[in-house]
N, C-alpha and C. Protein backbone atom coordinates (compact mmCIF):
# COMPACT_ATOMS: atom_id res chain seq x y z
N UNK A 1 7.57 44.71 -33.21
CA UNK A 1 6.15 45.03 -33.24
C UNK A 1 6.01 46.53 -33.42
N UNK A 2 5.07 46.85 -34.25
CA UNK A 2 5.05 48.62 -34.80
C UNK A 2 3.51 48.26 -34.68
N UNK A 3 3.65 50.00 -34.20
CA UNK A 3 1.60 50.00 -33.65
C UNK A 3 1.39 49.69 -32.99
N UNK A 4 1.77 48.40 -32.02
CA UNK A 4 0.80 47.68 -31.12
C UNK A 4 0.48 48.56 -29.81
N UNK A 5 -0.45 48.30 -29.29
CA UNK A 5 -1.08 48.54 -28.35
C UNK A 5 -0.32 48.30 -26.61
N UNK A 6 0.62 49.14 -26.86
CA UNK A 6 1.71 48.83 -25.38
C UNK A 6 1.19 49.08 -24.40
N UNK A 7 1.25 48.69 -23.39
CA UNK A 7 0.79 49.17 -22.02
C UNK A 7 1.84 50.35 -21.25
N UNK A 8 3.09 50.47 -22.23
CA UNK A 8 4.22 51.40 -21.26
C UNK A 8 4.09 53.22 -22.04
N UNK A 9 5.08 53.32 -21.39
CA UNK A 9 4.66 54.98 -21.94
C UNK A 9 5.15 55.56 -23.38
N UNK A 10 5.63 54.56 -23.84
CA UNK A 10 6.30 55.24 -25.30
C UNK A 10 5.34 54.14 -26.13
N UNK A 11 5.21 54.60 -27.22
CA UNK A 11 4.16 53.41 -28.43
C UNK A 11 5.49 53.47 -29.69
N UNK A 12 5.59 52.36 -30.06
CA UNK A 12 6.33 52.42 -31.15
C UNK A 12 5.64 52.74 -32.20
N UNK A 13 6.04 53.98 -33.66
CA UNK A 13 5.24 53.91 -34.73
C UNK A 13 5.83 53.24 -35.75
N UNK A 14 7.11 53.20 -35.78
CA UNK A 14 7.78 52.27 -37.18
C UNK A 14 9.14 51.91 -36.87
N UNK A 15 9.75 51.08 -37.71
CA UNK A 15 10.79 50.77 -37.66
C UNK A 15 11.21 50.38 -38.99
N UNK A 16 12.50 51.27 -39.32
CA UNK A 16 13.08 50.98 -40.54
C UNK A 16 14.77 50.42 -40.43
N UNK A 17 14.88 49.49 -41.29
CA UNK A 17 16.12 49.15 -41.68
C UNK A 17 16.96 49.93 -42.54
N UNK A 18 17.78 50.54 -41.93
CA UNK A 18 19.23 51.50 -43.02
C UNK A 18 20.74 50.71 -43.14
N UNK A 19 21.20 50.68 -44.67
CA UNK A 19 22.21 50.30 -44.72
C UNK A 19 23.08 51.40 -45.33
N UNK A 20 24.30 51.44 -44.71
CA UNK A 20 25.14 52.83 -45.00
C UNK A 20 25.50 52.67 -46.34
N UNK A 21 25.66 53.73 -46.95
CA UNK A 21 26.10 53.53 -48.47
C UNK A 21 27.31 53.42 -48.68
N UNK A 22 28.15 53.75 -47.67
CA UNK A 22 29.92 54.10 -47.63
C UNK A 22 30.24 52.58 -47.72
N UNK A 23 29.90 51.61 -46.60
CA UNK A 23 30.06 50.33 -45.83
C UNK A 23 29.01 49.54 -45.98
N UNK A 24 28.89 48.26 -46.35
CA UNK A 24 28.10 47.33 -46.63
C UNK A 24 27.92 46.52 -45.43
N UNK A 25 29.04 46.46 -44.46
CA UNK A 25 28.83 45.93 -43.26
C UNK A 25 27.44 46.49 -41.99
N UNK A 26 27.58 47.61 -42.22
CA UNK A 26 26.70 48.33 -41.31
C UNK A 26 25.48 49.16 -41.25
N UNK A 27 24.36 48.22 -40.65
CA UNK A 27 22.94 48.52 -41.06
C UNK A 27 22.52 49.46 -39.68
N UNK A 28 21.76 50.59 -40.03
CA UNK A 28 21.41 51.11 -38.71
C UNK A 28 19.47 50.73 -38.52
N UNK A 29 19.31 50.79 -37.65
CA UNK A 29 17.75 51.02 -37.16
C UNK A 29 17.67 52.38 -36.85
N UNK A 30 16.19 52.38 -38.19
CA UNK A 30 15.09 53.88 -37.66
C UNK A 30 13.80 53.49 -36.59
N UNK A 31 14.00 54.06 -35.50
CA UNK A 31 12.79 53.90 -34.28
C UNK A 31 12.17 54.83 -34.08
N UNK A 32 10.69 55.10 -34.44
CA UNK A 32 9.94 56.16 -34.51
C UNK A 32 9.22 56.03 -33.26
N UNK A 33 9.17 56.79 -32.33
CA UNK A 33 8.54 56.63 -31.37
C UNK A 33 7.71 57.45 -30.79
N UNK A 34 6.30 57.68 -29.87
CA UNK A 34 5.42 58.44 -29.76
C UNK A 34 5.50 58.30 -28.35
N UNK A 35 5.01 59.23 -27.75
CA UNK A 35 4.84 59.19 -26.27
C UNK A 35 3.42 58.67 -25.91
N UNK A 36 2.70 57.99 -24.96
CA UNK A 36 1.22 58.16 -24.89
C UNK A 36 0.90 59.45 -23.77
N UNK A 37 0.19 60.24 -24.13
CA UNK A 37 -0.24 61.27 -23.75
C UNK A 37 -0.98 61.83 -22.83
N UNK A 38 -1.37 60.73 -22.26
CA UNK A 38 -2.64 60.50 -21.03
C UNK A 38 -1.01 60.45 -19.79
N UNK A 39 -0.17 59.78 -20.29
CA UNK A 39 1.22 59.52 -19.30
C UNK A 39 1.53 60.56 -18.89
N UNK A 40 1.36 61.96 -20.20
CA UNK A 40 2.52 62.78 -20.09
C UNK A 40 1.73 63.86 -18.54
N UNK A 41 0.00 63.84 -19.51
CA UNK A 41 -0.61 64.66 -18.82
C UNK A 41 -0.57 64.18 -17.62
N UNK A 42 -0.46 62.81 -16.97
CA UNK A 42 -1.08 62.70 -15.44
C UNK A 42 0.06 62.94 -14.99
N UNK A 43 1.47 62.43 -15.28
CA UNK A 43 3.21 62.81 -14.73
C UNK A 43 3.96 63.73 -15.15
N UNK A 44 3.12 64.70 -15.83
CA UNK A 44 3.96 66.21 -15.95
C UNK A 44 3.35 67.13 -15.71
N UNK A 45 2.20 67.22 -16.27
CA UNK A 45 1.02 68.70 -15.97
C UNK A 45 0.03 68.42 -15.31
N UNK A 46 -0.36 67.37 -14.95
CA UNK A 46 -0.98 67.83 -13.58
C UNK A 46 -0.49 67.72 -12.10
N UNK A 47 0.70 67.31 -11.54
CA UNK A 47 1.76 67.76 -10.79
C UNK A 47 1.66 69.46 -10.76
N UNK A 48 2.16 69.88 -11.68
CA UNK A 48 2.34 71.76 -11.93
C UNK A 48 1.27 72.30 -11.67
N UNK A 49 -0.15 72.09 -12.49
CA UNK A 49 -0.69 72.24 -12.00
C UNK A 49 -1.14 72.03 -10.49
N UNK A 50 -1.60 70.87 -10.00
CA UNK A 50 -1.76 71.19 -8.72
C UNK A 50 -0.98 71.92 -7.56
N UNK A 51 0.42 72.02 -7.89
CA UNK A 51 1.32 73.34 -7.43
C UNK A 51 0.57 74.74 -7.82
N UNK A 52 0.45 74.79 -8.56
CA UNK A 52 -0.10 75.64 -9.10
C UNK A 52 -1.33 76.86 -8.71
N UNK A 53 -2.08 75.44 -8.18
CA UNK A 53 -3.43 75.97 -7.72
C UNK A 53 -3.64 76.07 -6.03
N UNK A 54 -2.03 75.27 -5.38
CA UNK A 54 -1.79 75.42 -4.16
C UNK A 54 -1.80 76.84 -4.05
N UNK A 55 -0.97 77.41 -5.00
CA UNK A 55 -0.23 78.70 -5.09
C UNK A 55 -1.46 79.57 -4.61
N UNK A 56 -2.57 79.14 -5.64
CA UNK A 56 -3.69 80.28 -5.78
C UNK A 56 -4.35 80.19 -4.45
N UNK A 57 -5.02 79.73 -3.97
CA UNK A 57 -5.54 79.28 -2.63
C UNK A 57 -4.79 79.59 -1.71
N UNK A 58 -3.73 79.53 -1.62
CA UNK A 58 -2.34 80.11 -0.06
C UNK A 58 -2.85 81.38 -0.16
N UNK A 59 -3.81 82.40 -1.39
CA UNK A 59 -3.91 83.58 -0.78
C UNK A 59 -4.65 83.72 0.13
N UNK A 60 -5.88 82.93 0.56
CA UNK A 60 -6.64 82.86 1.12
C UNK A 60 -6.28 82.84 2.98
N UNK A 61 -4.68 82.41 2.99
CA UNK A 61 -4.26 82.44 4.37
C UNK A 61 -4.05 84.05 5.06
N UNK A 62 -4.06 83.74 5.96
CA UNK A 62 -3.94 85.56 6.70
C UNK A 62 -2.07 85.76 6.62
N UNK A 63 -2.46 87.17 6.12
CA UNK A 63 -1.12 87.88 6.04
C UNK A 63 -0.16 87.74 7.10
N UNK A 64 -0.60 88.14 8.45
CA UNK A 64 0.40 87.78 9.61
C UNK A 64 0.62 86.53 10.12
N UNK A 65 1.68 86.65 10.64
CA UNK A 65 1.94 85.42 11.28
C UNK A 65 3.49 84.55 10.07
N UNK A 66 2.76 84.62 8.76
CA UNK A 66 3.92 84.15 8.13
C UNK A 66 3.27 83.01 7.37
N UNK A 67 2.57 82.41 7.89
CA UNK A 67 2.12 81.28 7.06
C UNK A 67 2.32 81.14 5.80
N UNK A 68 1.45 82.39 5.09
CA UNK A 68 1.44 81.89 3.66
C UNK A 68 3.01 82.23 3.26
N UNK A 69 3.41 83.07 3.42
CA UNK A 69 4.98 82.97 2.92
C UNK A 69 5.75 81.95 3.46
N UNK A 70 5.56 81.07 4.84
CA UNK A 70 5.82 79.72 4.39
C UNK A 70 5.94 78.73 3.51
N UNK A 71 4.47 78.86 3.19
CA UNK A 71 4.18 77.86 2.23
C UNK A 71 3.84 78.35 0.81
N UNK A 72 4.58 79.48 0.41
CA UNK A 72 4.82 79.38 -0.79
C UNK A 72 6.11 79.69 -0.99
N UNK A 73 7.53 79.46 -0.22
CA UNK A 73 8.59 79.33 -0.61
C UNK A 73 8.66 77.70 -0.10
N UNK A 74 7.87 77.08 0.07
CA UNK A 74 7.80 75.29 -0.01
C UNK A 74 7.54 75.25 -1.25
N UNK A 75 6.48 75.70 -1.72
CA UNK A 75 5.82 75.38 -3.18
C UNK A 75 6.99 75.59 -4.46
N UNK A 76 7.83 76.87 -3.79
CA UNK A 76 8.55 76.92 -5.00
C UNK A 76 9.64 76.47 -4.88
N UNK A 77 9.91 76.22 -4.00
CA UNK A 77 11.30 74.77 -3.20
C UNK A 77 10.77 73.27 -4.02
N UNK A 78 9.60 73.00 -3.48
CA UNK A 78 8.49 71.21 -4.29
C UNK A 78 8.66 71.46 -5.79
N UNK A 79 8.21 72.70 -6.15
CA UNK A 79 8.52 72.72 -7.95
C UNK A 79 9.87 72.64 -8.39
N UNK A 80 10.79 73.21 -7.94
CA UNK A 80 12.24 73.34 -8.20
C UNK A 80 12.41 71.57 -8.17
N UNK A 81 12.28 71.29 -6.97
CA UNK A 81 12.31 69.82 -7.20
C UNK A 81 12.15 68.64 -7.76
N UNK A 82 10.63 68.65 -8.27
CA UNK A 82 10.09 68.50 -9.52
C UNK A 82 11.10 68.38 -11.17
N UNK A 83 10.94 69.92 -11.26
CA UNK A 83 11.76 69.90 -12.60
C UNK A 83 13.28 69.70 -12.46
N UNK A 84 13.82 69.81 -11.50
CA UNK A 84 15.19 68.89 -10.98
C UNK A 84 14.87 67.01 -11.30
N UNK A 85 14.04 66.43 -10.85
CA UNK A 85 14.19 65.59 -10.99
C UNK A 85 13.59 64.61 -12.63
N UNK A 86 12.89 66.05 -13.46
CA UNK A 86 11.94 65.59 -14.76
C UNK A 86 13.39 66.26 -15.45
N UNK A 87 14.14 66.64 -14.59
CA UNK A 87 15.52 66.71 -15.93
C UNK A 87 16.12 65.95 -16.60
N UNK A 88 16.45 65.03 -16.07
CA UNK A 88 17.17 63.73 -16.68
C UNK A 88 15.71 63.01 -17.68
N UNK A 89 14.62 63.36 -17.67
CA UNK A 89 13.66 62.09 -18.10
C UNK A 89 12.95 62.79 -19.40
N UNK A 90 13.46 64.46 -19.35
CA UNK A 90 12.71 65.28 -20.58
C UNK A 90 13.98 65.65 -21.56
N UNK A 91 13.42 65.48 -22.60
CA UNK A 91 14.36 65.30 -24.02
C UNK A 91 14.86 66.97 -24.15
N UNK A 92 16.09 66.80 -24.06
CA UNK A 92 16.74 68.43 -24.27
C UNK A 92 17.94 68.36 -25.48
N UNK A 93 18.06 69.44 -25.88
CA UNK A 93 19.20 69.88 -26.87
C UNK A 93 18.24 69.44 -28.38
N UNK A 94 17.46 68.94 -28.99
CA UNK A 94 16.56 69.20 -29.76
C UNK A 94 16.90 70.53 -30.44
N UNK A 95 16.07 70.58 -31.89
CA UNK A 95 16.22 71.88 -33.08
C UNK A 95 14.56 72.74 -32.10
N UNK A 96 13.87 72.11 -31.62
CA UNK A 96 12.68 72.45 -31.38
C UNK A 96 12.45 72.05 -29.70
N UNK A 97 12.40 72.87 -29.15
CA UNK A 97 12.12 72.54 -27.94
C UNK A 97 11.05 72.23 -27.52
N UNK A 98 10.54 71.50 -26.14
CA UNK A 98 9.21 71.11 -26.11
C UNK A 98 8.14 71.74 -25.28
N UNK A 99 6.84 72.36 -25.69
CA UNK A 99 5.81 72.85 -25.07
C UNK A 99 5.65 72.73 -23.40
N UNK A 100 6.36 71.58 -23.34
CA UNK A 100 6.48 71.34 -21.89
C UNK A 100 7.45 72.16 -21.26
N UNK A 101 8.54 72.55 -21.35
CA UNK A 101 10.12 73.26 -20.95
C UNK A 101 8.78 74.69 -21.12
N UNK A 102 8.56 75.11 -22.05
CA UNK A 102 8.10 76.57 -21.67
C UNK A 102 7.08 76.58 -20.75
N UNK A 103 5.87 75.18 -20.60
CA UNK A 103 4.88 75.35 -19.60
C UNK A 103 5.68 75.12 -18.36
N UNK A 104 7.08 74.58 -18.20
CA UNK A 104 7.32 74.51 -16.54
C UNK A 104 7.83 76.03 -16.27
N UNK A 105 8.17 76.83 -17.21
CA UNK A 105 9.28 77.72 -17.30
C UNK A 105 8.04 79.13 -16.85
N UNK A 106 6.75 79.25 -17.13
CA UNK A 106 5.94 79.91 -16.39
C UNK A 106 5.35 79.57 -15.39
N UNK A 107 5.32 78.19 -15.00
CA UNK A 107 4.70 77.91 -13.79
C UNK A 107 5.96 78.40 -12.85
N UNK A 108 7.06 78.50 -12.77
CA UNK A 108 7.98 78.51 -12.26
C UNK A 108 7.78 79.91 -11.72
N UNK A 109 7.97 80.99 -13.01
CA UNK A 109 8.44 82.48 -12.79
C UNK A 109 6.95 82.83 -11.95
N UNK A 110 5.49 82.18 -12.39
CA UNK A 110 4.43 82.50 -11.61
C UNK A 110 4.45 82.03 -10.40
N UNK A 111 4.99 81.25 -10.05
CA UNK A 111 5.54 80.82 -8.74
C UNK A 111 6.16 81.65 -7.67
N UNK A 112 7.47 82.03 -8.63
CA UNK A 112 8.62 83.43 -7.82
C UNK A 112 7.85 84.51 -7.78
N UNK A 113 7.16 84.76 -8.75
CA UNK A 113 6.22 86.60 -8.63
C UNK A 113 5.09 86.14 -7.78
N UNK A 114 4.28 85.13 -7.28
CA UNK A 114 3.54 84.99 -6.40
C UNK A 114 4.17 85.18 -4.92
N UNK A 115 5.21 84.72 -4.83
CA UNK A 115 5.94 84.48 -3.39
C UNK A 115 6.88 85.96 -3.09
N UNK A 116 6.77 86.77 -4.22
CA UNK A 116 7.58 87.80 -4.05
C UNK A 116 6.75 88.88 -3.43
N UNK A 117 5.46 89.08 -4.33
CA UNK A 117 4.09 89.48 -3.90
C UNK A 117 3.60 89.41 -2.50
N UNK A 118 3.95 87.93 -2.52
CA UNK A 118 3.17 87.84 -0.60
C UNK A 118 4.03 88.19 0.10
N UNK A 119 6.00 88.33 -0.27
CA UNK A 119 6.30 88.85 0.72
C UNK A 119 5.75 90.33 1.25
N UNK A 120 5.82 91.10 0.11
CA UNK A 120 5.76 92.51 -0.38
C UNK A 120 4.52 92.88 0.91
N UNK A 121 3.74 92.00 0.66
CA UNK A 121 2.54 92.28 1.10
C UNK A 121 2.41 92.54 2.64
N UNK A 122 3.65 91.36 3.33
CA UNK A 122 3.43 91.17 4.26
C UNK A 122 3.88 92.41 5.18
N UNK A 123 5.39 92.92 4.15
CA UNK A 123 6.03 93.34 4.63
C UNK A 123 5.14 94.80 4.91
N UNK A 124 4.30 95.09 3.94
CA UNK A 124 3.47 96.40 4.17
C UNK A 124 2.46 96.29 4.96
N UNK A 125 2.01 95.27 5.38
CA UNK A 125 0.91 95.43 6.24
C UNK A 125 1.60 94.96 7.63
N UNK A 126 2.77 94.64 7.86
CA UNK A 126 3.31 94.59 8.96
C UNK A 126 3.89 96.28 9.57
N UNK A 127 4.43 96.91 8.58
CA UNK A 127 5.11 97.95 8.99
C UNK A 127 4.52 99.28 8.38
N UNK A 128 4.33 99.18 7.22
CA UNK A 128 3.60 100.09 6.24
C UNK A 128 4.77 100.26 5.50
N UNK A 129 5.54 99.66 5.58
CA UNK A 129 6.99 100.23 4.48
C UNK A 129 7.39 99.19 3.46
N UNK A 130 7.94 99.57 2.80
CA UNK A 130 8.62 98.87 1.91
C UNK A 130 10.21 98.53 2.24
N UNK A 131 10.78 99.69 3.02
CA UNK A 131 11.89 99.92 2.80
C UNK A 131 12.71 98.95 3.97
N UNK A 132 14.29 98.25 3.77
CA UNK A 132 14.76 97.61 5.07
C UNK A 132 14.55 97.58 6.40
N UNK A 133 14.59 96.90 7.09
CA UNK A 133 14.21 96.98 8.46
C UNK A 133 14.88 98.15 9.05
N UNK A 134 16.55 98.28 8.88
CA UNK A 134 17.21 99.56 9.36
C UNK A 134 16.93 100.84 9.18
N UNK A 135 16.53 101.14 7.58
CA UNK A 135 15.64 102.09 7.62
C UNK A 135 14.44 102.68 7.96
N UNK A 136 13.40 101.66 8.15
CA UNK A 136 12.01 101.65 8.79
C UNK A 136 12.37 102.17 9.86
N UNK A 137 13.24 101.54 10.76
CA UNK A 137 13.06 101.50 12.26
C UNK A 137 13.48 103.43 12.14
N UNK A 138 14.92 103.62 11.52
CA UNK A 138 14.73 104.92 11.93
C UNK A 138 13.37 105.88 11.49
N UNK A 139 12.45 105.56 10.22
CA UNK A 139 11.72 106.29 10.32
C UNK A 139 10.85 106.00 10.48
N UNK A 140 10.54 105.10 11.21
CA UNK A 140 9.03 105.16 12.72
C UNK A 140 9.70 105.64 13.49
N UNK A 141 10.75 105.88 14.25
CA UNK A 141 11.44 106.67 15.18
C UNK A 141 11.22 107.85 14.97
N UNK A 142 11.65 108.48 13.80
CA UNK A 142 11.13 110.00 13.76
C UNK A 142 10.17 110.42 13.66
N UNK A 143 9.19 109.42 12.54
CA UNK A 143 7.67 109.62 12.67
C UNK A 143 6.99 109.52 14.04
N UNK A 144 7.94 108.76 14.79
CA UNK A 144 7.14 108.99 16.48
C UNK A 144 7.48 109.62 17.39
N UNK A 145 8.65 110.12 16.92
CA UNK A 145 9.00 112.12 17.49
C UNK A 145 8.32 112.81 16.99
N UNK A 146 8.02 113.13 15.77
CA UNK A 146 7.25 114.21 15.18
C UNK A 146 6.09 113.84 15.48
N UNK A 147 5.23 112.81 15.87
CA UNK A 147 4.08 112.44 16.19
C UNK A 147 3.66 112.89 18.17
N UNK A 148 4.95 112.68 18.75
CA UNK A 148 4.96 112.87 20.30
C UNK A 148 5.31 114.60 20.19
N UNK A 149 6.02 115.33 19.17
CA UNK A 149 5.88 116.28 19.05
C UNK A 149 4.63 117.11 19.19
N UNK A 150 3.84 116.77 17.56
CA UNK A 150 2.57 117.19 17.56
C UNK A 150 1.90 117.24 18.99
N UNK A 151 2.05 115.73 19.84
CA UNK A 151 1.01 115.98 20.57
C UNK A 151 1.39 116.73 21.85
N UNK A 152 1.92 116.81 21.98
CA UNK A 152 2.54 118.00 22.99
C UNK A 152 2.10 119.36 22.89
N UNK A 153 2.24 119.81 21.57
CA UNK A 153 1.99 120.92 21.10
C UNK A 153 -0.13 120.82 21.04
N UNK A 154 -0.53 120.06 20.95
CA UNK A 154 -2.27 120.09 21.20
C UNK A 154 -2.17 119.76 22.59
N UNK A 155 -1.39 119.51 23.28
CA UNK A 155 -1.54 119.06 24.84
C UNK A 155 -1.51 121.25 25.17
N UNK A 156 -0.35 121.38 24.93
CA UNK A 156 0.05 122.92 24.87
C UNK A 156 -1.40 123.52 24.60
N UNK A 157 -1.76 124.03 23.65
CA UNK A 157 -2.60 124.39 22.86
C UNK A 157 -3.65 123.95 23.92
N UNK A 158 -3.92 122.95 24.06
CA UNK A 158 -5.57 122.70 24.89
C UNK A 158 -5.48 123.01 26.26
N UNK A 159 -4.35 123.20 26.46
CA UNK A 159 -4.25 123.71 28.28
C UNK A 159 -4.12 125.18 28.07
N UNK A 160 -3.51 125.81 27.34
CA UNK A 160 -3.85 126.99 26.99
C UNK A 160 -5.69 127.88 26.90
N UNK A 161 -5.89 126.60 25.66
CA UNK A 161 -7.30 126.83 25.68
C UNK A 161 -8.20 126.64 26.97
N UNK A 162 -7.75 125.97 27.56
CA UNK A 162 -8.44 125.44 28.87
C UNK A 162 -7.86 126.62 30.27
N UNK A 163 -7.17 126.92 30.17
CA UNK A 163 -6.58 127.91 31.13
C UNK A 163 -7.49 128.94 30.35
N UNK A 164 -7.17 129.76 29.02
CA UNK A 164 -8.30 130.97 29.04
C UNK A 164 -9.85 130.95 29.60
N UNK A 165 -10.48 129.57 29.25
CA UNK A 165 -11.86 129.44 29.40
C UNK A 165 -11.84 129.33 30.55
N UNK A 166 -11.02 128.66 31.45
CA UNK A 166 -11.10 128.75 32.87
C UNK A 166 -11.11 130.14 33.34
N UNK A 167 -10.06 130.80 33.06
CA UNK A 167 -10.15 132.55 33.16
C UNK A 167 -11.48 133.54 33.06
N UNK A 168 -11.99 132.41 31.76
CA UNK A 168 -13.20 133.60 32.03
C UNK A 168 -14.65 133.00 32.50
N UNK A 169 -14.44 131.94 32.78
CA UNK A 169 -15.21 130.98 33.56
C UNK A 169 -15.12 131.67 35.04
N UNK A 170 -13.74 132.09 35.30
CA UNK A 170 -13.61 132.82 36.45
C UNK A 170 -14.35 133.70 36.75
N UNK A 171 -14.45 134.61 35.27
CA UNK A 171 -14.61 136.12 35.44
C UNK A 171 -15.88 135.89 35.63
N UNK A 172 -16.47 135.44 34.97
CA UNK A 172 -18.01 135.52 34.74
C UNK A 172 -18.58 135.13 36.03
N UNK A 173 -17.87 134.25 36.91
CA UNK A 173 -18.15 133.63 38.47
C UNK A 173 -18.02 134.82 39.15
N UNK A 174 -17.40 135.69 38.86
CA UNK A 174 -17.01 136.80 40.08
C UNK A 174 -17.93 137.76 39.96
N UNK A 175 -18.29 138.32 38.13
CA UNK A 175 -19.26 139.04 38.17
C UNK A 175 -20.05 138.68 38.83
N UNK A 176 -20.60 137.60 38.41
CA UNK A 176 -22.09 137.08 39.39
C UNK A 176 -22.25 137.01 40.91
N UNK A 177 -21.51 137.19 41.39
CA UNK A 177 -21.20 137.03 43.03
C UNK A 177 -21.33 138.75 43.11
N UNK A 178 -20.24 139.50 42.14
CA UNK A 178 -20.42 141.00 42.58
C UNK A 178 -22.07 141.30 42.34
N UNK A 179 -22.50 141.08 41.66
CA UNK A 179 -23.79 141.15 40.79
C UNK A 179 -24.66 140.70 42.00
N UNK A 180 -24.32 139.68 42.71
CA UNK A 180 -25.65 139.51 43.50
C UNK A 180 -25.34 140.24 45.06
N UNK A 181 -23.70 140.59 45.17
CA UNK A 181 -23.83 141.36 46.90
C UNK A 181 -24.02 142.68 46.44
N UNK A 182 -23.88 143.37 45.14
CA UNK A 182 -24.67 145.03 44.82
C UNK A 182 -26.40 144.53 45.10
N UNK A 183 -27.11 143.37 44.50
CA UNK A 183 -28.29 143.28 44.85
C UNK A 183 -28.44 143.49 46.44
N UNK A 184 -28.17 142.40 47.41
CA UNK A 184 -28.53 142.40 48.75
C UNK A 184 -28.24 143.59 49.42
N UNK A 185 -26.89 144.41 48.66
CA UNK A 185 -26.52 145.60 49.54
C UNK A 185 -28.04 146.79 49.37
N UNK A 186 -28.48 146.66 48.33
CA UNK A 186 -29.68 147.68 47.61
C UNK A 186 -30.86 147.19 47.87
């Protein structure tokens, strides 16, 4: 049957009879075959997609805590999985490769640069750094010497300031006391 109206996922379009020219014994079959397309879209791209759009929405989770970098090294663990298992069922080694292999092949890398991103992110709004934990730690350590430094030195500085004004907070108390026993003495 060619054309008919199949209910499965491949439609046959033709079928031809070949007989080899070498050998008279041996006839091959040509099987032209079409995919139906409504199949491909509901069991290949919209799967990815809805990964996809998980992806986009996980930004919406709060940075701390971890969550969303949870669940977008799931997402890109579920996709890996995915095209692990659409390996065996998608046609490879072809002169022409198929639209599909390059659409999984960006959902993929948009996947890794999303999850790389949120780490990035986390990692800066957790610490303000970019840099390894070993290195951070020493320099918030020094940044919080030079910071306990500084304030020492305005602790310095304002007791200073506060000791002069007291000084002449003094003075000005004493004048006024001399100032008022020259009055009573006169």
């Amino acid at each position: 049957m060619s054309g008919s109206n199949q209910s499965g996922e491949w439609l046959t379009q033709s079928v031809k009879i070949k007989q080899d020219s070498s050998s008279q014994d041996h006839k091959f079959l040509s099987v032209t075959l079409s995919i139906n397309p409504f199949s491909a879209v509901v069991t290949l791209i919209l799967p990815s997609a809805l990964i996809m759009l998980a992806d986009l929405v996980s930004f919406a989770l709060p940075v701390q805590g971890g969550e969303r970098n949870n669940l977008k090294v799931t997402l890109v663990l579920s996709f890996t999985m995915f095209l692990i298992i659409l390996n065996d069922h998608l046609s490879s080694g072809t002169s022409c490769s198929p639209l599909l292999h390059y659409h999984f092949c960006f959902c993929l890398v948009s996947l890794v640069l999303s999850m790389v991103t949120s780490m990035v992110l986390t990692r800066l709004t957790s610490d303000d750094s970019i840099l390894p934990c070993k290195c951070s730690k020493i320099i918030k350590t020094q940044n919080a010497n030079l910071g306990q430094r500084k304030a020492d030195a305005d602790v310095i500085a304002t007791t200073t300031t506060d000791l002069a004004s007291e000084a002449a907070s003094s003075k000005k108390i004493a004048q006024y006391f001399e100032h008022m026993d020259q009055k009573e003495q006169a």
